[in-house]
Structure formats: structure tokens, C-alpha cells
C-alpha atoms as a PDB file:
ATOM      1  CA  UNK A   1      13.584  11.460   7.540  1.00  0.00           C
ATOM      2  CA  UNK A   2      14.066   9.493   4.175  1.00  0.00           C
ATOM      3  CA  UNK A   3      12.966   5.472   4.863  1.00  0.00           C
ATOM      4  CA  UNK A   4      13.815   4.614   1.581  1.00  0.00           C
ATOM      5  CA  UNK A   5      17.029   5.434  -1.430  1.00  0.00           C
ATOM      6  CA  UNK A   6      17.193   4.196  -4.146  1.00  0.00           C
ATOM      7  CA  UNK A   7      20.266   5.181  -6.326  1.00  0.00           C
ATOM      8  CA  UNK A   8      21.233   4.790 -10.142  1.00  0.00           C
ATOM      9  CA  UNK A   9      18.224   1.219 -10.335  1.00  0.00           C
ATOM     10  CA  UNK A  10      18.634  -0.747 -12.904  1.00  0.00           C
ATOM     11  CA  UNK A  11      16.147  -3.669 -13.198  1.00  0.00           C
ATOM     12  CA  UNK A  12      14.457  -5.697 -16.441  1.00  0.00           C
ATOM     13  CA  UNK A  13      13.209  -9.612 -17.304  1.00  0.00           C
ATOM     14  CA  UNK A  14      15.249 -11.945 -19.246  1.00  0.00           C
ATOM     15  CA  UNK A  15      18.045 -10.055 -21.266  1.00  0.00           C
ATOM     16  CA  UNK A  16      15.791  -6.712 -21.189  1.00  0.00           C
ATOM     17  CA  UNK A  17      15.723  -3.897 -18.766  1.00  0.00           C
ATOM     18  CA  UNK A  18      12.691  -2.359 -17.877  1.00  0.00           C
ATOM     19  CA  UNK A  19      13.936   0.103 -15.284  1.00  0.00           C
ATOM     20  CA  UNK A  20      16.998   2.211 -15.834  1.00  0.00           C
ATOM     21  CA  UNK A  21      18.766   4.222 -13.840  1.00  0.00           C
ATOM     22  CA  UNK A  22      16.377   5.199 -11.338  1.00  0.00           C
ATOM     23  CA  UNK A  23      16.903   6.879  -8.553  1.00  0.00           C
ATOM     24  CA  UNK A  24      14.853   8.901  -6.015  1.00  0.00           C
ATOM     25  CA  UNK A  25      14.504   9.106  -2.118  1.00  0.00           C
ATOM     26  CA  UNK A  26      10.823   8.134  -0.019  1.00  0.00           C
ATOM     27  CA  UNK A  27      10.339  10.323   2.703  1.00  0.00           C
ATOM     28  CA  UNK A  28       8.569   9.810   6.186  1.00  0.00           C
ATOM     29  CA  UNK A  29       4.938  11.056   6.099  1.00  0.00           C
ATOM     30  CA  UNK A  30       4.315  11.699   1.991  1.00  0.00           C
ATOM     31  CA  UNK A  31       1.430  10.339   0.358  1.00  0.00           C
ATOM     32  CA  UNK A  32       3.185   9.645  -2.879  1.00  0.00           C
ATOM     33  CA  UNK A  33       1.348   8.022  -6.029  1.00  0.00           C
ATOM     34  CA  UNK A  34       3.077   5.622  -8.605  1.00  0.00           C
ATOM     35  CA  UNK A  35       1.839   6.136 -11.952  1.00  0.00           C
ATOM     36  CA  UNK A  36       2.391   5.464 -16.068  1.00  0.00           C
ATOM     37  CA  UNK A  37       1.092   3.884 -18.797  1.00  0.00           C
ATOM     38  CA  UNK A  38       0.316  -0.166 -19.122  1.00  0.00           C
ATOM     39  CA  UNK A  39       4.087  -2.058 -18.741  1.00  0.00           C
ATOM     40  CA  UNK A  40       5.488   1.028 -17.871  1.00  0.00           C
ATOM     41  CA  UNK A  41       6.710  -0.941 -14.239  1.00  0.00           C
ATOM     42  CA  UNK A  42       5.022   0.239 -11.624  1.00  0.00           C
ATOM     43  CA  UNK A  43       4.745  -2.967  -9.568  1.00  0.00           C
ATOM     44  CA  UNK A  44       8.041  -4.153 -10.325  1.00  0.00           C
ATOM     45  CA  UNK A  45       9.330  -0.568  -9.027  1.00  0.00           C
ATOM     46  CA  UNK A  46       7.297  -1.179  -6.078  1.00  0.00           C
ATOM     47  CA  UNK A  47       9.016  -4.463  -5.534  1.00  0.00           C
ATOM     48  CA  UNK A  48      12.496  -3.316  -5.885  1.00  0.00           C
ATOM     49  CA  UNK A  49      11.717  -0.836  -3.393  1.00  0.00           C
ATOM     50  CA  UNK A  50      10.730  -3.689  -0.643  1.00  0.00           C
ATOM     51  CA  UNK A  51      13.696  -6.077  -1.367  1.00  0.00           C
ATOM     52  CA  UNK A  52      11.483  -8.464  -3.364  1.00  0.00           C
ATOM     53  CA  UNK A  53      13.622  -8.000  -5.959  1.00  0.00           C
ATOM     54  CA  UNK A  54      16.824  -7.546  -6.766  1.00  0.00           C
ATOM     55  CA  UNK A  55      18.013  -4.930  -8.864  1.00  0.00           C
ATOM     56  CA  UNK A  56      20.810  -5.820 -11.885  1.00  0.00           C
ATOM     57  CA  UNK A  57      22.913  -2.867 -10.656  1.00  0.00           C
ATOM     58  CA  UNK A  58      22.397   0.218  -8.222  1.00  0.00           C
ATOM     59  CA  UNK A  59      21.134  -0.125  -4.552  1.00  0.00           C
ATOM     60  CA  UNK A  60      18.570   0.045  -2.578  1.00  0.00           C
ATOM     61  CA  UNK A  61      19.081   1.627   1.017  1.00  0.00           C
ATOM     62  CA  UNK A  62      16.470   1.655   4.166  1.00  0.00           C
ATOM     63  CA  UNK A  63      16.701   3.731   6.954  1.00  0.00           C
ATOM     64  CA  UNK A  64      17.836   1.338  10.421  1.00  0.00           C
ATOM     65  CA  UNK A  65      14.639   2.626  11.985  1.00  0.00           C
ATOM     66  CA  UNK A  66      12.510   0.902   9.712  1.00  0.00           C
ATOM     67  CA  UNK A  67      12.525  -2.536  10.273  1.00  0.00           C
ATOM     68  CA  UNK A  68      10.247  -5.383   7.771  1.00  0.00           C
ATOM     69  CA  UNK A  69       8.005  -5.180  10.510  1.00  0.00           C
ATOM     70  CA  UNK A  70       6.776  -1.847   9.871  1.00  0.00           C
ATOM     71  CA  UNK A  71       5.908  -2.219   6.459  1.00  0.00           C
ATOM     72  CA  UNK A  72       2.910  -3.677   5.083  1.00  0.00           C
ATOM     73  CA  UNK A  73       2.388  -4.742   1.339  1.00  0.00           C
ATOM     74  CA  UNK A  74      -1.026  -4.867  -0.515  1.00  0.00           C
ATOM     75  CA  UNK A  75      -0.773  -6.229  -3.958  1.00  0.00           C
ATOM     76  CA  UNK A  76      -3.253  -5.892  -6.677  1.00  0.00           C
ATOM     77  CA  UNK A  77      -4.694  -9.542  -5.987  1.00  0.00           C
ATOM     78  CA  UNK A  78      -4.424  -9.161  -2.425  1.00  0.00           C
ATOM     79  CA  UNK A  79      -8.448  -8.691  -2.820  1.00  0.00           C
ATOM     80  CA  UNK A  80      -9.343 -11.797  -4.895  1.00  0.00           C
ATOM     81  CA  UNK A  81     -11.514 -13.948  -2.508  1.00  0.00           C
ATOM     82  CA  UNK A  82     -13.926 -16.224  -3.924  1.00  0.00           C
ATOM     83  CA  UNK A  83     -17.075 -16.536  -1.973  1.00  0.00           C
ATOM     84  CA  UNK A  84     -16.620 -19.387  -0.304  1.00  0.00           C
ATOM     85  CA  UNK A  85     -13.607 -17.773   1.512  1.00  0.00           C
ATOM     86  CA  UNK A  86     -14.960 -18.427   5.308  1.00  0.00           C
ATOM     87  CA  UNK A  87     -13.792 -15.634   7.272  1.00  0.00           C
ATOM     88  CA  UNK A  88     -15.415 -12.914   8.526  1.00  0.00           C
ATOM     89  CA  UNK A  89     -14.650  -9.131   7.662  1.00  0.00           C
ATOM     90  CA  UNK A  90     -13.634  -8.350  11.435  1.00  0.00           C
ATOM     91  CA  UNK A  91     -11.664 -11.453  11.749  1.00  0.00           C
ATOM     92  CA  UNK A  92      -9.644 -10.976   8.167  1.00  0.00           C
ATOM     93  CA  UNK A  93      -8.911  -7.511   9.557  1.00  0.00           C
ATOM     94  CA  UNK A  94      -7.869  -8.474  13.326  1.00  0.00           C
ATOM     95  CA  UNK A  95      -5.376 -10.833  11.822  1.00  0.00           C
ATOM     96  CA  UNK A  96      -3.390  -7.859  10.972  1.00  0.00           C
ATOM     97  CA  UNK A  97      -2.789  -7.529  14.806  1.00  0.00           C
ATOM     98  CA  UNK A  98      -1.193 -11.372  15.412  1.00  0.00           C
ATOM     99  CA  UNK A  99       2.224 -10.875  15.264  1.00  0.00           C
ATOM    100  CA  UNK A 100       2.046  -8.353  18.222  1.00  0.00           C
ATOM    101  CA  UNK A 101       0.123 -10.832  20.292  1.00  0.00           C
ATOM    102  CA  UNK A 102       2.468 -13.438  21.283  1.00  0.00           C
ATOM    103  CA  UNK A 103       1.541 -17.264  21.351  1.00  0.00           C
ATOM    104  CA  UNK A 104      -1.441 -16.881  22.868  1.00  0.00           C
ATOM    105  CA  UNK A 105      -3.070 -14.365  20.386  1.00  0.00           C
ATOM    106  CA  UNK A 106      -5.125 -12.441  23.142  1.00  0.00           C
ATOM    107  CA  UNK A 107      -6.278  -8.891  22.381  1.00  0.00           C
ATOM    108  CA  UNK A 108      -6.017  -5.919  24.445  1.00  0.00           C
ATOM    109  CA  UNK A 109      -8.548  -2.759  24.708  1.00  0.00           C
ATOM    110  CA  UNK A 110      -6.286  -0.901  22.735  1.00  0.00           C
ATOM    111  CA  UNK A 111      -6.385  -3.292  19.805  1.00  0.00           C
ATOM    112  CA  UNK A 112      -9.708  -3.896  19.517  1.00  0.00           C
ATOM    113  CA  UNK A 113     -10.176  -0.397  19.472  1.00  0.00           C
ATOM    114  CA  UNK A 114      -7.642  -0.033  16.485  1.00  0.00           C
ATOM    115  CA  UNK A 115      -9.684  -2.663  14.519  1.00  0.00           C
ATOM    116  CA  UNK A 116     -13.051  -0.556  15.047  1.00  0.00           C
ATOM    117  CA  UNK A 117     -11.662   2.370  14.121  1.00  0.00           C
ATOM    118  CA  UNK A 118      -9.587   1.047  11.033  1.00  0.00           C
ATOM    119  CA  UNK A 119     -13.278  -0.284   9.526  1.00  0.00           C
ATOM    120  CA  UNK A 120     -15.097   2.516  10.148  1.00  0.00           C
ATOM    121  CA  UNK A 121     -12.181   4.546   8.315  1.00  0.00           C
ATOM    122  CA  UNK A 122     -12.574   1.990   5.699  1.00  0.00           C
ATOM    123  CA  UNK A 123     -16.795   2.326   5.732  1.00  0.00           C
ATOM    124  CA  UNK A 124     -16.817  -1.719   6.913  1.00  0.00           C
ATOM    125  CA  UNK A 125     -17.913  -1.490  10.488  1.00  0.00           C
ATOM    126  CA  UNK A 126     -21.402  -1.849   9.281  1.00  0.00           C
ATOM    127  CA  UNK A 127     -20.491  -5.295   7.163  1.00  0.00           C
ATOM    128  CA  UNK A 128     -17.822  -6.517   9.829  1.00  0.00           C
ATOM    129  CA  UNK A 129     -19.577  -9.542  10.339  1.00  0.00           C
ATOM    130  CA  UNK A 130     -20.284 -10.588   6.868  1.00  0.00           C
ATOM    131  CA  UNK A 131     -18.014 -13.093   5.503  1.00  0.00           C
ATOM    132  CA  UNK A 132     -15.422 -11.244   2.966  1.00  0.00           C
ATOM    133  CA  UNK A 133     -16.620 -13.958   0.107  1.00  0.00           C
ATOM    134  CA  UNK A 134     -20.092 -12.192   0.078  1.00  0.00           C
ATOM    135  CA  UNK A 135     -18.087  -8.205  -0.657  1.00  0.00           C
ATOM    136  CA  UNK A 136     -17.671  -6.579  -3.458  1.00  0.00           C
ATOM    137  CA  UNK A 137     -14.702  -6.216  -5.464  1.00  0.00           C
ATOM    138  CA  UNK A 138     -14.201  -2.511  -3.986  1.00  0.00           C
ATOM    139  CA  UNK A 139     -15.155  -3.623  -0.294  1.00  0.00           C
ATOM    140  CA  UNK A 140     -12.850  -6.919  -0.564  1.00  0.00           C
ATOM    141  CA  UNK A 141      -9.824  -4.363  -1.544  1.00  0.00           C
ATOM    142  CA  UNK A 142     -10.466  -1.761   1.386  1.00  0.00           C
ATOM    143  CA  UNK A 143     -10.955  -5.515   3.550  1.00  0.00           C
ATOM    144  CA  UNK A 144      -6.851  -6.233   2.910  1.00  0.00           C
ATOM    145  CA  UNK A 145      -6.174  -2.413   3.539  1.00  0.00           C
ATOM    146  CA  UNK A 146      -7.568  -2.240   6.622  1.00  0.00           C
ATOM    147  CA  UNK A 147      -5.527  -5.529   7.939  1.00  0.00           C
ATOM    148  CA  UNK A 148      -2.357  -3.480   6.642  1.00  0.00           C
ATOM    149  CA  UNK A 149      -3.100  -0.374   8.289  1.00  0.00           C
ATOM    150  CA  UNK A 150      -3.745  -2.704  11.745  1.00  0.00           C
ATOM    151  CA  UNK A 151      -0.276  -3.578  11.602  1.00  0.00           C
ATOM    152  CA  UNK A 152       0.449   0.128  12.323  1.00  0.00           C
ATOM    153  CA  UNK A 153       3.309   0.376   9.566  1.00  0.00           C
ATOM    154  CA  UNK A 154       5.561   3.537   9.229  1.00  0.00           C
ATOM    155  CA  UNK A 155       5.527   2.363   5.416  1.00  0.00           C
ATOM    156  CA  UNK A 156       2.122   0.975   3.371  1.00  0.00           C
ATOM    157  CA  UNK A 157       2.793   0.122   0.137  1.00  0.00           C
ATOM    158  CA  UNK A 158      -0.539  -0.480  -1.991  1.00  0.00           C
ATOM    159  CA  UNK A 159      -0.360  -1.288  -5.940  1.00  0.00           C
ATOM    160  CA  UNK A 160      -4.011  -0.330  -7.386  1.00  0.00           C
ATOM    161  CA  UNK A 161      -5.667   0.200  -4.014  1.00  0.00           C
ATOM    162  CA  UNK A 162      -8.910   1.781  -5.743  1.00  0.00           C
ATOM    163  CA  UNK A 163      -9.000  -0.842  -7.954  1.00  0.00           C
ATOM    164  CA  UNK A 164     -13.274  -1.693  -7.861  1.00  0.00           C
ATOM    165  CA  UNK A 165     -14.490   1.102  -5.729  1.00  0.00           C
ATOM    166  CA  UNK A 166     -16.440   3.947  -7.207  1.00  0.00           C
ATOM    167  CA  UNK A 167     -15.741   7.249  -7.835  1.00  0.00           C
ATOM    168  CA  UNK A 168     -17.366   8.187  -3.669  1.00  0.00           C
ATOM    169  CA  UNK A 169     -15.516   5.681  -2.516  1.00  0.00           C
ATOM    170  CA  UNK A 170     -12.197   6.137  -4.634  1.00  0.00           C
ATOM    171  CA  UNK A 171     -12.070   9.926  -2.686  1.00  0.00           C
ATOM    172  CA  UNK A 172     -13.077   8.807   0.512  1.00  0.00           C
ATOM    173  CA  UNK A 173      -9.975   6.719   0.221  1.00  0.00           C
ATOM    174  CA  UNK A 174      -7.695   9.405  -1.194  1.00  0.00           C
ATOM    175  CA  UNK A 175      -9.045  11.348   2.053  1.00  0.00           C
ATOM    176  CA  UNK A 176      -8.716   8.291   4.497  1.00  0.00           C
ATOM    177  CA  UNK A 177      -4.557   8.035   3.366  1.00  0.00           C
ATOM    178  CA  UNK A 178      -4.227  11.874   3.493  1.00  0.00           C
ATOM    179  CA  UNK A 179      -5.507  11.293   6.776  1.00  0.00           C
ATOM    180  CA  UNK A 180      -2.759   8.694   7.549  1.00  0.00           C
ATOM    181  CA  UNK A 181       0.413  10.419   6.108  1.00  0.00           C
ATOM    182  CA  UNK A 182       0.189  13.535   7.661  1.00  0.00           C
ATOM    183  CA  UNK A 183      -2.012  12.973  10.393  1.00  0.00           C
ATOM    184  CA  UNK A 184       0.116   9.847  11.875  1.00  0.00           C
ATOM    185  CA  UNK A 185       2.926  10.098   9.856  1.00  0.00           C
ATOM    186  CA  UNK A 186       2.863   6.986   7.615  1.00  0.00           C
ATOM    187  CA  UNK A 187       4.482   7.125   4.684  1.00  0.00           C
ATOM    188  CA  UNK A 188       1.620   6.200   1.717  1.00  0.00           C
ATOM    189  CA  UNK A 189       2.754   4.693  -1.773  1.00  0.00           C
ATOM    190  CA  UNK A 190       0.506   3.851  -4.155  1.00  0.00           C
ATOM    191  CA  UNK A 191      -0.118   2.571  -7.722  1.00  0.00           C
ATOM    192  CA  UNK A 192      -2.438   4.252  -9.721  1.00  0.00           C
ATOM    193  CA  UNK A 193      -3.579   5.628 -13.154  1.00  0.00           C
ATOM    194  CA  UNK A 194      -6.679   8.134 -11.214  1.00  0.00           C
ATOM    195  CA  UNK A 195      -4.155  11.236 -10.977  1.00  0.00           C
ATOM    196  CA  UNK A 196      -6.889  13.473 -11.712  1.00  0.00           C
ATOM    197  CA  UNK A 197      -9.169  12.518  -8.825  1.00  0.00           C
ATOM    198  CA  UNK A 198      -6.024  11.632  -6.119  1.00  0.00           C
ATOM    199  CA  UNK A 199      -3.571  14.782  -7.365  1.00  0.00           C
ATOM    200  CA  UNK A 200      -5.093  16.909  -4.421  1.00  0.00           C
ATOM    201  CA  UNK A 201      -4.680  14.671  -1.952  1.00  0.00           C
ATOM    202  CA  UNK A 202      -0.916  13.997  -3.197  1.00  0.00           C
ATOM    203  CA  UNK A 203       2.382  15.272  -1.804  1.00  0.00           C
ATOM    204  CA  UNK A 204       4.483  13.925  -4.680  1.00  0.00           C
ATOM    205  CA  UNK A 205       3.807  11.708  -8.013  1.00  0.00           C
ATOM    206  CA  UNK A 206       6.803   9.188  -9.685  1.00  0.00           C
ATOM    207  CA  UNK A 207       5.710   8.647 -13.319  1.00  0.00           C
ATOM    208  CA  UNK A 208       7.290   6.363 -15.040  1.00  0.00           C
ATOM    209  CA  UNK A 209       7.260   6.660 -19.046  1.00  0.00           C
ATOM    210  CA  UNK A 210       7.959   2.877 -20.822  1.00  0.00           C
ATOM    211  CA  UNK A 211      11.606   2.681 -20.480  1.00  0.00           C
ATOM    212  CA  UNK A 212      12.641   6.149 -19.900  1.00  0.00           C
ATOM    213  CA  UNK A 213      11.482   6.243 -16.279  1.00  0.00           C
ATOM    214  CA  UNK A 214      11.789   9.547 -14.606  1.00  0.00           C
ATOM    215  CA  UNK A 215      10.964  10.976 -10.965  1.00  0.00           C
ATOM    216  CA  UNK A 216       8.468  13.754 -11.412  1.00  0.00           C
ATOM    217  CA  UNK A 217       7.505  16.630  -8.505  1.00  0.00           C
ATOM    218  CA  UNK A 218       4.359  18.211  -7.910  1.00  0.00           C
END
């Protein structure tokens, strides 16, 4: 099933495009990476793709399963806590589950369940109750990942998810949203330069060269 079509994209800033004439289709369950050199795009690609932009010319299309609901958004300073941020690891991750608790915010087996396992996917369960201040820049990043994948969206959309992990960790997550994509069928996009470390755990890889941005297989 594709989610997501784009078709002949033409975006830029001011009076000078920066995308042209893109065009590619984002299928249920890949693990796809987003990748280029500095100003090459990436993140504005990512935000044409989830409406929050909107392109000069060409459209973007959704499939009417997939409702805003089911996707979840990451961006690069999604992780930028300072450490007097006062929540907990546990609680920063259960708040991914609020919007499917009604007013009164009470959490069934089920859910807490989710939240358990989505740490211990992420290697938190251990610092769940440590406030997410006190984390590292790597553990703060796979913090904000783990309240997206809560949410249970068919798409996750993550620019420079690896950004502040090591190189163990960095594979652990390539592994973790392998996992996820054809495990449980989410569909996985992510920015990153690491294509030699993540290319094995990849279904398909959109590089995207300065202004001559092209849709490339592997």
C-alpha cells in the first residue's frame, strides 16, 4: 500500500528553489533512509512530505487510511532538554499514550505494557526513572523516539535519529526500526548521513544531490 505520493515537487526559500521536480511514492512497511550532503534538503523534504509545508507546484497525496493521527514526527531538536527539564524518562515517554486516553488520562494494562516494552527496545528501562535533564545527548534522542513509537504510528518520521549515540548504539537502533517496519509494519523514514553502518538494515535510500535531487533504489 503506498501512504505517501509525491508527484513532480517543487519547493525552495525566497526566490530560490531548493527542491525540483521530485517525485517518488512511500510505501507501507519500508525502512527508508533520507540522505545527501549539508543543504542538500533533507528536512525540508521531510516536511513537504507531512504537509508542513507547502510545495510551489506539484502535490502531495496521502493514502485515506492514514490519518495525522498515525504519524509521529521527531525533529533533530526534538532531544534538546536542558537539565533542569523536570520530567521523568517513563513519564516523557507515557505522554506519547494521552491522546488515546480520554479526559481522564487513565492507563490500561495494555499501555503500560507498550511503554515497558518501547524502553527496553530503546535500552531506557534501566534509567526510566531518571529525569531526562540528567541523559545524554544519545539517550535524550532515543527518550523522544520512544514517545513516538507509543503513539503506535503506521508512519515515523525521524530527521537525524542517531544523532549522539555511539557506534553500539547507532546499530542497535538500525536493528530496533528493522524490527518495526517489517515486523509491525510501520513505515520508517529517516535522515541520515551513516549509510554505511544503516545500508543493511535499509529497504530503500532517497539521496538527494544539492539541487539536482534524485530518488535512488537499493
Amino acid at each position: 500500500m503506498i501512504l505517501c505520493s509525491l508527484r513532480d515537487i517543487v519547493f525552495g526559500y525566497e526566490h530560490e528553489p531548493v527542491i525540483r521536480n521530485v517525485s517518488l511514492d512511500i510505501h507501507a512497511g519500508e525502512f527508508i533512509a533520507v540522505s545527501g550532503p549539508n543543504g542538500a534538503a533533507k528536512t525540508t523534504l521531510l516536511k513537504l512530505m507531512l504537509g508542513l509545508l507547502k510545495p510551489w507546484s506539484g502535490t502531495v497525496q496521502f493514502s485515506a487510511e492514514l490519518g495525522q493521527s498515525r504519524v509521529a514526527y521527531v525533529p533533530q531538536q526534538a532531544a534538546s532538554f536542558n537539565a533542569g527539564f523536570p520530567s521523568k524518562v517513563i513519564e516523557l515517554v507515557r505522554s506519547g499514550s494521552f491522546p488515546e486516553l480520554g479526559l481522564f488520562r487513565r492507563f490500561r494494562k495494555e499501555q503500560h505494557e507498550r511503554v515497558e516494552e518501547t524502553l527496553k527496545a530503546a535500552g531506557l528501562w534501566e534509567l526510566r526513572n531518571r529525569k531526562i535533564g540528567e541523559l545524554s545527548g544519545g539517550q535524550k534522542q532515543k527518550a523522544c523516539i520512544a514517545r513516538a513509537i507509543v503513539q503506535q504510528p503506521d508512519l515515523l518520521v525521524l530527521d537525524e535519529p542517531v544523532t549522539g549515540m555511539d557506534a553500539a548504539s547507532r546499530i542497535r537502533f538500525y536493528e530496533w526500526m528493522r524490527g518495526l517496519s517489517s515486523g509491525e509494519g510501520m513505515t520508517v523514514i529517516m535522515v541520515t548521513h551513516g549509510l554505511d553502518e544503516a545500508q543493511n538494515y535499509l529497504d530503500r535510500v532517497i539521496y538527494l544531490e544539492g539541487k539536482e535531487e534524485s530518488d535512488v533504489s537499493i
